[in-house]
N, C-alpha and C. Protein backbone atom coordinates (compact mmCIF):
# COMPACT_ATOMS: atom_id res chain seq x y z
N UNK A 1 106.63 238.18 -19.38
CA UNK A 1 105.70 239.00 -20.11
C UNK A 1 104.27 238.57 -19.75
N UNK A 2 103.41 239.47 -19.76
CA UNK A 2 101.89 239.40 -19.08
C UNK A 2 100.99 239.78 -20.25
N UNK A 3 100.42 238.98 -20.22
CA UNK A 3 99.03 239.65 -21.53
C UNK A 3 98.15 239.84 -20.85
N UNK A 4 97.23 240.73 -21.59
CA UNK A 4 96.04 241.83 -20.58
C UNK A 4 95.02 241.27 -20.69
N UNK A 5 94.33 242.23 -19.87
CA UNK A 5 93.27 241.66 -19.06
C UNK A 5 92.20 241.59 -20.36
N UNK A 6 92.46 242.00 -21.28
CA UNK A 6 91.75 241.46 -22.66
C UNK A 6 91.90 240.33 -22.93
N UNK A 7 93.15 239.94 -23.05
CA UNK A 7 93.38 238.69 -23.73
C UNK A 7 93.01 237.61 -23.21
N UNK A 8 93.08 238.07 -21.52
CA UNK A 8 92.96 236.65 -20.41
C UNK A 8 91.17 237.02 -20.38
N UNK A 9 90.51 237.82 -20.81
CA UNK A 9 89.04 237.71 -20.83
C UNK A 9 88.86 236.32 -21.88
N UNK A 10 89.24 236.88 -23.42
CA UNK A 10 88.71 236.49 -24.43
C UNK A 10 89.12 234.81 -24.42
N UNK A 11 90.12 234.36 -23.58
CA UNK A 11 90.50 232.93 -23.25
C UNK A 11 90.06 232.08 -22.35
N UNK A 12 89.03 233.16 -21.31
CA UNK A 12 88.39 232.51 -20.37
C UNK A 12 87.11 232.11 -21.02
N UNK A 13 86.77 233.41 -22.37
CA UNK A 13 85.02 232.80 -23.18
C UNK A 13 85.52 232.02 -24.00
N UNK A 14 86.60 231.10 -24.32
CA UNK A 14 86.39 229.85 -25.46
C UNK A 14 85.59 228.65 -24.84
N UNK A 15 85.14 227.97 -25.98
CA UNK A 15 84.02 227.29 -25.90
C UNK A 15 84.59 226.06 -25.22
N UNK A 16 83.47 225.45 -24.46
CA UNK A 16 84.24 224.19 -23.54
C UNK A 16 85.09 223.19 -24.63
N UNK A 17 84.10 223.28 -26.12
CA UNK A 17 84.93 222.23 -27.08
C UNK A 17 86.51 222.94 -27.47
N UNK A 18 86.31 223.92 -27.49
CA UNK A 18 87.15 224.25 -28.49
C UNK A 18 88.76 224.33 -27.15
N UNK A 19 88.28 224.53 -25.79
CA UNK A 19 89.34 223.85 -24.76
C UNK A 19 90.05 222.58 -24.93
N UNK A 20 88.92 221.69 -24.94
CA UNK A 20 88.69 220.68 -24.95
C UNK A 20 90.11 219.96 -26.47
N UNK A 21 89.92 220.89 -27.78
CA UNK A 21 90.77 220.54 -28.75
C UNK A 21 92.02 221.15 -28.29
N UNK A 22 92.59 222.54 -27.85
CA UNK A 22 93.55 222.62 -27.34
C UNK A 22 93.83 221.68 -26.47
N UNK A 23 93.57 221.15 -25.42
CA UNK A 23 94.37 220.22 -24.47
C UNK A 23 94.55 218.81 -25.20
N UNK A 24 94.02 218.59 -26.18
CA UNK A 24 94.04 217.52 -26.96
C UNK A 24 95.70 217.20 -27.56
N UNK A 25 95.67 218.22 -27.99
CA UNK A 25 97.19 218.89 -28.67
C UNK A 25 98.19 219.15 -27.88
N UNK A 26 98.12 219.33 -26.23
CA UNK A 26 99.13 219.55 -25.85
C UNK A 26 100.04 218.47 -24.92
N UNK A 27 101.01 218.51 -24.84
CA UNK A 27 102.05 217.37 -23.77
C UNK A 27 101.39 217.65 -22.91
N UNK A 28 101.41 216.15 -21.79
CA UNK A 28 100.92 216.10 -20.38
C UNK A 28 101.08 216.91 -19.51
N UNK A 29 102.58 217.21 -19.31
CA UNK A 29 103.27 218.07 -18.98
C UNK A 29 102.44 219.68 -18.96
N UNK A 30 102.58 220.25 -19.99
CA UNK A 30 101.84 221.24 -20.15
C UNK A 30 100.27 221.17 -19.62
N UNK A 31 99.61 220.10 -19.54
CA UNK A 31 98.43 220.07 -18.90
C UNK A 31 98.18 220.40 -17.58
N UNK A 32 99.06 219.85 -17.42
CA UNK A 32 98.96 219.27 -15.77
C UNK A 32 99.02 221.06 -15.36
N UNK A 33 100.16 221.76 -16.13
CA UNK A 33 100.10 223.37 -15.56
C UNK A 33 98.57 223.97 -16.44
N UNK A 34 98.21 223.73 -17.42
CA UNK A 34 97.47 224.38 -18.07
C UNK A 34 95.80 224.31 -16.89
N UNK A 35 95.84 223.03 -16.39
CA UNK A 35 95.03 223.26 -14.93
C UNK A 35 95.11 224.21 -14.06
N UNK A 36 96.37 224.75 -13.80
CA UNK A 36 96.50 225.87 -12.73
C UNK A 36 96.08 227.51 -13.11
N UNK A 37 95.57 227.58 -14.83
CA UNK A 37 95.20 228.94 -14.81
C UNK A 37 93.63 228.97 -14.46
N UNK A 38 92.87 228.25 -14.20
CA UNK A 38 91.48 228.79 -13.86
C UNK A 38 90.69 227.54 -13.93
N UNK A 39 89.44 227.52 -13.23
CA UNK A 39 88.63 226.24 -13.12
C UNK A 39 88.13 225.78 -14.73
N UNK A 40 87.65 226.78 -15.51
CA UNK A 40 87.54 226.11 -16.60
C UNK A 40 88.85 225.20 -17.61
N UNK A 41 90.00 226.02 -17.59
CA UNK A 41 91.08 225.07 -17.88
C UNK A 41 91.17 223.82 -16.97
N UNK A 42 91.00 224.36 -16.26
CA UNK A 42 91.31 222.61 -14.92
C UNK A 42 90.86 221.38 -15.50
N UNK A 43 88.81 221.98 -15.94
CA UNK A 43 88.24 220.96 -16.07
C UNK A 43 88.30 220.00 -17.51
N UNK A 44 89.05 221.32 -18.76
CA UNK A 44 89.37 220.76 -19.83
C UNK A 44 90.45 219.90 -20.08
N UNK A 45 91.49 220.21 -18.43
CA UNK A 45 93.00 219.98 -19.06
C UNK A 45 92.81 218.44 -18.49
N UNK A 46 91.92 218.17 -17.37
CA UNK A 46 91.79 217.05 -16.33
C UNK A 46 90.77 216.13 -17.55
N UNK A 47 90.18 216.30 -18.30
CA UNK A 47 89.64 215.61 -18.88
C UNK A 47 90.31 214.65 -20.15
N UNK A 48 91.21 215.24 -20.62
CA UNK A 48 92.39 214.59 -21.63
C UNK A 48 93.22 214.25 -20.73
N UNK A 49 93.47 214.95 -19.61
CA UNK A 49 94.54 214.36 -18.46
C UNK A 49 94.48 212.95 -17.74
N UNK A 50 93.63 212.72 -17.68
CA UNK A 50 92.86 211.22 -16.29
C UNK A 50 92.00 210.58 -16.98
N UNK A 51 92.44 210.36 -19.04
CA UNK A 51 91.76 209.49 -19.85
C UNK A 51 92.18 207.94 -19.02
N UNK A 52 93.64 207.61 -18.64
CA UNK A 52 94.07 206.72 -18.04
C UNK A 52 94.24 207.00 -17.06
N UNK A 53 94.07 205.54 -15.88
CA UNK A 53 94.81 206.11 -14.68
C UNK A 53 95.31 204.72 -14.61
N UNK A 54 96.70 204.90 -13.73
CA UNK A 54 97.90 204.00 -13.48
C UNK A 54 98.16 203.98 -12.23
N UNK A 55 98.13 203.23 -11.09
CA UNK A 55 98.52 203.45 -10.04
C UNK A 55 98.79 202.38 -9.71
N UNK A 56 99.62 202.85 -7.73
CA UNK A 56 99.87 201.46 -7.19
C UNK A 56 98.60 201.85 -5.66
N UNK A 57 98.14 203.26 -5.84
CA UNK A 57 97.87 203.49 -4.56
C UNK A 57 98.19 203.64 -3.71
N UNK A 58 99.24 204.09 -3.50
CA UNK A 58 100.56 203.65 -2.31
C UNK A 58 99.93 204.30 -1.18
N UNK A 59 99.92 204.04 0.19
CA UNK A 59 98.90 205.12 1.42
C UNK A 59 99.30 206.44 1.41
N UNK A 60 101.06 206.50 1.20
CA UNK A 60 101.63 207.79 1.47
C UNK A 60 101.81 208.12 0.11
N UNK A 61 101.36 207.83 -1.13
CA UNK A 61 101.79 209.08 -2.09
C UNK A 61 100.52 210.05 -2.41
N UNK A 62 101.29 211.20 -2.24
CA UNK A 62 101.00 212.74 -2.35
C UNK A 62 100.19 212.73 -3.77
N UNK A 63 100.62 211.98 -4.78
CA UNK A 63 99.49 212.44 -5.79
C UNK A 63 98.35 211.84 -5.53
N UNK A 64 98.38 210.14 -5.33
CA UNK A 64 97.18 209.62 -4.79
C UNK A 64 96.11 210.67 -3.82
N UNK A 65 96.69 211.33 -2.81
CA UNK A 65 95.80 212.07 -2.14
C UNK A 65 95.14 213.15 -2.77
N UNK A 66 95.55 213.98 -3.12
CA UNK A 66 95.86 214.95 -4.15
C UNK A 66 94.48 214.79 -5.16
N UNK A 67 94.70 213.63 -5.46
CA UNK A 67 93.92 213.04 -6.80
C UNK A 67 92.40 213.49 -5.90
N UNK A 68 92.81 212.01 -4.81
CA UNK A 68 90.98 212.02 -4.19
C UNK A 68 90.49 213.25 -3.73
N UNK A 69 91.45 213.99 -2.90
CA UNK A 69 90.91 215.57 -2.68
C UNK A 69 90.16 216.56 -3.64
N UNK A 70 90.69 216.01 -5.05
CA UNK A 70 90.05 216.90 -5.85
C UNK A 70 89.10 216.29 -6.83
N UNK A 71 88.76 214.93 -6.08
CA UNK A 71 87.23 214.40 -6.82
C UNK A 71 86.08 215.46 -6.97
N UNK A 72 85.59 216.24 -5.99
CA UNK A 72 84.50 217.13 -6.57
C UNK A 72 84.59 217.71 -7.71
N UNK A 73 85.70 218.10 -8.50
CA UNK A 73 86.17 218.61 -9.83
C UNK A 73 85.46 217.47 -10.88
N UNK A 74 85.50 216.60 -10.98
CA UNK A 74 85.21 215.48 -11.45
C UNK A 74 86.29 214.94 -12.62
N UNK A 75 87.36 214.69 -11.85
CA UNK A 75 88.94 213.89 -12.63
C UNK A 75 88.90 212.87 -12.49
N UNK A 76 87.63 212.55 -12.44
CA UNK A 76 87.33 210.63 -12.87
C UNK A 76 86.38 210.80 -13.99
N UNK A 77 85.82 211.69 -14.22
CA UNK A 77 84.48 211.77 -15.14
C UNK A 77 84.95 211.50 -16.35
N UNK A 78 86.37 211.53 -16.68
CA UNK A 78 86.92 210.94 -18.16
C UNK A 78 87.74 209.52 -18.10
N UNK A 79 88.04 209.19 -16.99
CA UNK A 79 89.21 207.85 -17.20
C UNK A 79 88.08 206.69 -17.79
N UNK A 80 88.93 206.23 -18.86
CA UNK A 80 88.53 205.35 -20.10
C UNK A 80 88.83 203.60 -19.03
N UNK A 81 90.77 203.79 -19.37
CA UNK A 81 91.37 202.95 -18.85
C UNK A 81 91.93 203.17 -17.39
N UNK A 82 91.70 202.16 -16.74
CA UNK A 82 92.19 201.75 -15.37
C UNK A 82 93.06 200.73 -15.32
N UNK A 83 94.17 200.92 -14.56
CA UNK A 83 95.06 199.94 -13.89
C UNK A 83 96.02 200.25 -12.59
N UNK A 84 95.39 199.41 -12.13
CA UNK A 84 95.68 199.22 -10.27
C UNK A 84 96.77 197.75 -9.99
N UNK A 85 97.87 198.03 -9.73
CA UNK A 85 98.22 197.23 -8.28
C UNK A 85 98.70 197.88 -7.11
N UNK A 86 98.02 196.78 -6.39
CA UNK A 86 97.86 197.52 -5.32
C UNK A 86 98.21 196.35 -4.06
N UNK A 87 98.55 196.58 -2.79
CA UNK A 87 99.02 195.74 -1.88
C UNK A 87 97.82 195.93 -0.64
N UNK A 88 97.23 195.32 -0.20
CA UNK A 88 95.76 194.72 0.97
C UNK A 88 95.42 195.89 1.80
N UNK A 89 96.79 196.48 2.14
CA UNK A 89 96.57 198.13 3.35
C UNK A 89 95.65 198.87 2.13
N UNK A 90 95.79 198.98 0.57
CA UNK A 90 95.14 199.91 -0.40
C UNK A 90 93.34 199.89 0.05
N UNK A 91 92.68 198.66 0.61
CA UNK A 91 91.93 198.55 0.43
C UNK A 91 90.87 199.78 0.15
N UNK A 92 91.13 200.56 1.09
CA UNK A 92 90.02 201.80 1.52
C UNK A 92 90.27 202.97 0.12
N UNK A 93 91.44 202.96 -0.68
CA UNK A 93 92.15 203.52 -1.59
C UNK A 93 91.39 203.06 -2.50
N UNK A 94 91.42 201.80 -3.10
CA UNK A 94 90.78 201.32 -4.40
C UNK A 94 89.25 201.72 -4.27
N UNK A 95 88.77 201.36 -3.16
CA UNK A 95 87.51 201.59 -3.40
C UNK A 95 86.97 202.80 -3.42
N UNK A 96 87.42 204.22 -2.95
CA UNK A 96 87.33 205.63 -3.02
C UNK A 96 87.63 205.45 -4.84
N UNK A 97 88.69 205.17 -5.35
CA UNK A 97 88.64 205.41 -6.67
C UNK A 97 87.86 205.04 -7.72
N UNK A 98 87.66 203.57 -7.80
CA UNK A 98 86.66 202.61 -8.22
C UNK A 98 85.08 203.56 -7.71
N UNK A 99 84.37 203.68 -6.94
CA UNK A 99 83.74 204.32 -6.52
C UNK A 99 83.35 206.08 -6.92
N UNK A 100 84.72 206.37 -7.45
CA UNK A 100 84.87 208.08 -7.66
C UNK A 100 84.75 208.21 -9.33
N UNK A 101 84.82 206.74 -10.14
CA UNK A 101 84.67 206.77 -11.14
C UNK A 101 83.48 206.71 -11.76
N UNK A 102 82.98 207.39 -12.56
CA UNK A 102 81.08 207.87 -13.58
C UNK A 102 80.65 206.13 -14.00
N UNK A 103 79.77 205.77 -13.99
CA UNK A 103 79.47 205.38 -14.13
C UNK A 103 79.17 204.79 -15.61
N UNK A 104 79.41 203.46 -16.00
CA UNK A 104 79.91 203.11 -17.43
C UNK A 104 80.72 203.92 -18.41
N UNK A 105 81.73 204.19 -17.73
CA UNK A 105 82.86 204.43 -18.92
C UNK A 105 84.02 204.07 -18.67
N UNK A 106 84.34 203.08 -18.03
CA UNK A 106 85.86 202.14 -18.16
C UNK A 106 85.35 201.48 -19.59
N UNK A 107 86.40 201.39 -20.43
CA UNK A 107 86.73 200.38 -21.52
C UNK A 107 87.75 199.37 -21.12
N UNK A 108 88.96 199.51 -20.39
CA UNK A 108 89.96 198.48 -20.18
C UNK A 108 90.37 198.44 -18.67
N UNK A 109 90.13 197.52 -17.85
CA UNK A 109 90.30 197.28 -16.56
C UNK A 109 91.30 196.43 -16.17
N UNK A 110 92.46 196.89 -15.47
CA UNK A 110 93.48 195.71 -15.15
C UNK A 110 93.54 195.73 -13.36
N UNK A 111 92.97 194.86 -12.76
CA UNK A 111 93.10 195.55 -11.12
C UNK A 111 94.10 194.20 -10.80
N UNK A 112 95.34 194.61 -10.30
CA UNK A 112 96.00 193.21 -9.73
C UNK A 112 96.31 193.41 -8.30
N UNK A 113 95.93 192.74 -7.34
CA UNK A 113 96.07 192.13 -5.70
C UNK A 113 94.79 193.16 -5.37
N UNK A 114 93.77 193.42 -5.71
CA UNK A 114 92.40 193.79 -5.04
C UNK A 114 91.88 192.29 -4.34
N UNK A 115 90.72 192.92 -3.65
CA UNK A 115 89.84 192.20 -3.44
C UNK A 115 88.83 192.13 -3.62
N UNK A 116 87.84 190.73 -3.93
CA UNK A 116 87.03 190.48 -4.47
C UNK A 116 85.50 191.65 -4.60
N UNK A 117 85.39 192.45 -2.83
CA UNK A 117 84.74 193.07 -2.98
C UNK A 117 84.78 194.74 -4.27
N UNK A 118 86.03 194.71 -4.32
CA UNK A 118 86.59 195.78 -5.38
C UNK A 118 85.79 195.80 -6.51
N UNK A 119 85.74 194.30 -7.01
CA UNK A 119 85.68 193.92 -8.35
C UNK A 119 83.77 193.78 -8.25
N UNK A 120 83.63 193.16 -7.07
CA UNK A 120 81.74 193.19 -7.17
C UNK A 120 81.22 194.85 -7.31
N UNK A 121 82.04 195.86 -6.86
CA UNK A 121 81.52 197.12 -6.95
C UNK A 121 81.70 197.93 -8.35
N UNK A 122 83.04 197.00 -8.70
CA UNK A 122 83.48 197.54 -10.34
C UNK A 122 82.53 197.04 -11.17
N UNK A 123 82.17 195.56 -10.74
CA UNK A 123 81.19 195.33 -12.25
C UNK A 123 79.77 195.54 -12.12
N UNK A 124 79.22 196.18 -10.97
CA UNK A 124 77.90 196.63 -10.80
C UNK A 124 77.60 198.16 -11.08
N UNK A 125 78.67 198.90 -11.28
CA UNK A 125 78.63 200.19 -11.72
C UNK A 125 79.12 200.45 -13.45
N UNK A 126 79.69 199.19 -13.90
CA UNK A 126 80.02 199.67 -15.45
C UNK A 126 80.10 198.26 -16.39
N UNK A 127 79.86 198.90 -17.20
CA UNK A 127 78.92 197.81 -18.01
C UNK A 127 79.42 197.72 -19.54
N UNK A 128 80.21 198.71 -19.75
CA UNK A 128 80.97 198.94 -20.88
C UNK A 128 82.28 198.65 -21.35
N UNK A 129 83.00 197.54 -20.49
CA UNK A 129 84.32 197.09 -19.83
C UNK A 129 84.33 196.34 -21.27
N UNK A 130 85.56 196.20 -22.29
CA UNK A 130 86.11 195.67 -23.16
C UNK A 130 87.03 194.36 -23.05
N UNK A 131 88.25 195.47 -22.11
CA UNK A 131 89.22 194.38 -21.72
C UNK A 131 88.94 194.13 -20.28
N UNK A 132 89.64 193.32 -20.05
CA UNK A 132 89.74 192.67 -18.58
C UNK A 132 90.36 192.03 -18.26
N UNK A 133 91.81 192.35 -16.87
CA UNK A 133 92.77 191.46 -16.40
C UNK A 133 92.35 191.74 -14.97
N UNK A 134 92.33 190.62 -14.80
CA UNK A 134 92.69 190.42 -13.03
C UNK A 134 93.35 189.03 -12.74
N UNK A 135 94.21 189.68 -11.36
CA UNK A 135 95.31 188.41 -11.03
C UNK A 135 94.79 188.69 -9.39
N UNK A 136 95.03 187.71 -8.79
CA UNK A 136 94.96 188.12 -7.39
C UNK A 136 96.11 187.32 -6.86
N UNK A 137 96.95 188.39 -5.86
CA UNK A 137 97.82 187.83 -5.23
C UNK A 137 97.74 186.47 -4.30
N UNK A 138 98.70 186.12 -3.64
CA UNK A 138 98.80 184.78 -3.13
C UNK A 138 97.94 185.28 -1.68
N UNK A 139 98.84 186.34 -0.99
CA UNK A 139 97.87 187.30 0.00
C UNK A 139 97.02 187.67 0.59
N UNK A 140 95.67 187.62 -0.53
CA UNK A 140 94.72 187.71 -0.96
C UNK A 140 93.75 186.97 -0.18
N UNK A 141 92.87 186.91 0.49
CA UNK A 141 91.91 185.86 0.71
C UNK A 141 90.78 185.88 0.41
N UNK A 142 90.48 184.87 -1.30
CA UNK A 142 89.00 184.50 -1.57
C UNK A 142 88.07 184.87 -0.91
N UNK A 143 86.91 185.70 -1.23
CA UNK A 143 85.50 185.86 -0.77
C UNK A 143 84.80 184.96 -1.41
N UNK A 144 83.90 184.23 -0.33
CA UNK A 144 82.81 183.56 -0.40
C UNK A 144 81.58 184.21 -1.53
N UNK A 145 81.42 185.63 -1.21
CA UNK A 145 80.48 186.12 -2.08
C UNK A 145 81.00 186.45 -3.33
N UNK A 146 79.97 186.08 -4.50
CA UNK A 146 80.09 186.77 -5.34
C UNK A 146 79.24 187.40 -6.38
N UNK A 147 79.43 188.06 -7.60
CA UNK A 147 77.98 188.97 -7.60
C UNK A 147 76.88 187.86 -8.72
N UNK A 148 75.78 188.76 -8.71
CA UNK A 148 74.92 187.81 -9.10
C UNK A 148 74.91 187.33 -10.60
N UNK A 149 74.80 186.11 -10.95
CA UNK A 149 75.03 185.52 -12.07
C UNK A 149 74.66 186.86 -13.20
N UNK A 150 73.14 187.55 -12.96
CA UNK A 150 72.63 188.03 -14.05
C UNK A 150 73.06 189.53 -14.25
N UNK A 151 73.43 189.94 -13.08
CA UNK A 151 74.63 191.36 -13.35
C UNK A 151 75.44 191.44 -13.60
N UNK A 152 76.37 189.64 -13.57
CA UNK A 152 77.80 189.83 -14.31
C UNK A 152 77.19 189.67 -15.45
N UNK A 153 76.76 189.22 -16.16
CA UNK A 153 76.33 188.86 -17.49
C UNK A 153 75.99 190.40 -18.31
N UNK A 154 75.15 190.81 -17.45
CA UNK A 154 74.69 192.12 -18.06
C UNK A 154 76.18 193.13 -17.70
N UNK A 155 76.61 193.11 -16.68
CA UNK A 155 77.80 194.14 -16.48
C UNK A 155 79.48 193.64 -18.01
N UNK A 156 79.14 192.78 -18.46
CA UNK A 156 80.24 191.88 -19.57
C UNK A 156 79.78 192.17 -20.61
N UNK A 157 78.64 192.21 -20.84
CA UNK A 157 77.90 192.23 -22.00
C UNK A 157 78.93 192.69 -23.88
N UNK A 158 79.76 193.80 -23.36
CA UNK A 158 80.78 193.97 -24.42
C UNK A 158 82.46 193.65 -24.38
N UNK A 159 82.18 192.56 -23.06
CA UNK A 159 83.40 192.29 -23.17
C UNK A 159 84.02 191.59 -24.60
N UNK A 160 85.18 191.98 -24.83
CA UNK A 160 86.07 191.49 -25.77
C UNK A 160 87.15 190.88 -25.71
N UNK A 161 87.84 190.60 -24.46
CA UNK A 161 89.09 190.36 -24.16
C UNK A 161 89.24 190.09 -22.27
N UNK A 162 89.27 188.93 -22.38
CA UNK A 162 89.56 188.09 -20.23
C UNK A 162 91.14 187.70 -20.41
N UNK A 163 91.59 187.93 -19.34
CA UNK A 163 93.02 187.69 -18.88
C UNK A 163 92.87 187.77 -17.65
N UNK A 164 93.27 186.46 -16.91
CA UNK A 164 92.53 185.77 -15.61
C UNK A 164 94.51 185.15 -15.48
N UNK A 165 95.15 185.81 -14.12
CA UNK A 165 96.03 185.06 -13.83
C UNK A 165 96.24 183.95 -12.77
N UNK A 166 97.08 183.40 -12.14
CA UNK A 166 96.42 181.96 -11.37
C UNK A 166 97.28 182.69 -10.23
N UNK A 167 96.34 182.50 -9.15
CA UNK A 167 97.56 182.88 -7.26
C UNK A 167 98.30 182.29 -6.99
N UNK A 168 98.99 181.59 -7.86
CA UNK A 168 100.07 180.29 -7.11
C UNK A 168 101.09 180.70 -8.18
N UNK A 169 101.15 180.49 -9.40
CA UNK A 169 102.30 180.67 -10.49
C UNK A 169 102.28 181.88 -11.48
N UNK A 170 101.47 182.39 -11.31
CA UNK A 170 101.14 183.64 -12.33
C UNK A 170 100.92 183.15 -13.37
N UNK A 171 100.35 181.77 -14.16
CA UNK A 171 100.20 181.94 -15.50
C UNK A 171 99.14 182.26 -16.00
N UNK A 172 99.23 182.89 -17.16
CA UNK A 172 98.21 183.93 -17.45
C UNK A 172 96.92 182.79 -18.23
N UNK A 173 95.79 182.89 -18.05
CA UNK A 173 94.38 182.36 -18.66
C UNK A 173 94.05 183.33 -19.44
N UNK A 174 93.88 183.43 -20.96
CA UNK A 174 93.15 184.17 -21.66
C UNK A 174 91.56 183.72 -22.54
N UNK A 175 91.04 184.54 -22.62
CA UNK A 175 89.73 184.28 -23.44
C UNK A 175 89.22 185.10 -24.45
């Protein structure tokens, strides 16, 4: 069944908020299609959609690409929470994402097997970071650089919560 070209008018003029409360209300599921009727749904459904993002980055998965292809939309302009593991080939991956994300609005950051440069670009662009885990794999090789005393300070400023794991045994450091 098809509803007319009335109905699909009067659904294209609802207000960005009042989108915005429908996709609020609906399963993921349903989002993810509720994107495919028109750019303004896209941008309401992608915004409750990519509050979190979860990945491993993998080179060959199809959503990963998918995702970055459709950064001009701006389906980073809402992710709250981030969490990445990721394996050393990701490199060029994390940082397109990390990078594709607005500027101060992560609240909870978990990046495990990045590298150091990841994390100097994460905490110079957001400043509003709550939680915070990072582990770095055994893999991994320490950078010499790191960022400057007075931008981590200012980039922490509301931290609430460090979880620091060790490259040799995994046990977890909290603060």
């Amino acid at each position: 069944m098809t509803s007319s070209s009335h109905t699909q008018d009067y659904i294209r003029r609802l207000s960005e908020e009042l989108r915005l409360e429908v996709c609020e209300l609906l399963p993921i599921p349903a989002l993810k299609n509720l994107g495919l009727a028109n750019k303004q749904w896209r941008k309401s459904s992608s915004s409750v959609l990519w509050k979190s993002l979860e990945s491993s980055l993998v080179a060959n998965d199809r959503n990963f690409d998918a995702l970055i292809l459709s950064l001009p939309d701006g389906l980073f302009d809402n992710v709250k929470n981030l969490k990445i593991r990721t394996l050393p080939d990701s490199f060029k991956n994390v940082m397109q994402v990390v990078s594709g994300i607005t500027r101060d609005t992560l609240r909870t950051v978990e990046l495990i097997g990045v590298q150091t440069e990841v994390w100097e670009s994460l905490l110079c662009s957001q400043h509003s970071i709550e939680e915070l885990t990072f582990r770095q794999n055994s893999y991994i090789q320490l950078s010499q650089r790191f960022p400057n005393p007075r931008s981590l300070a200012h980039s922490l400023k509301k931290l609430r919560k460090l979880k620091i794991a060790s490259r040799r045994n995994d046990n977890d450091y909290s603060a």
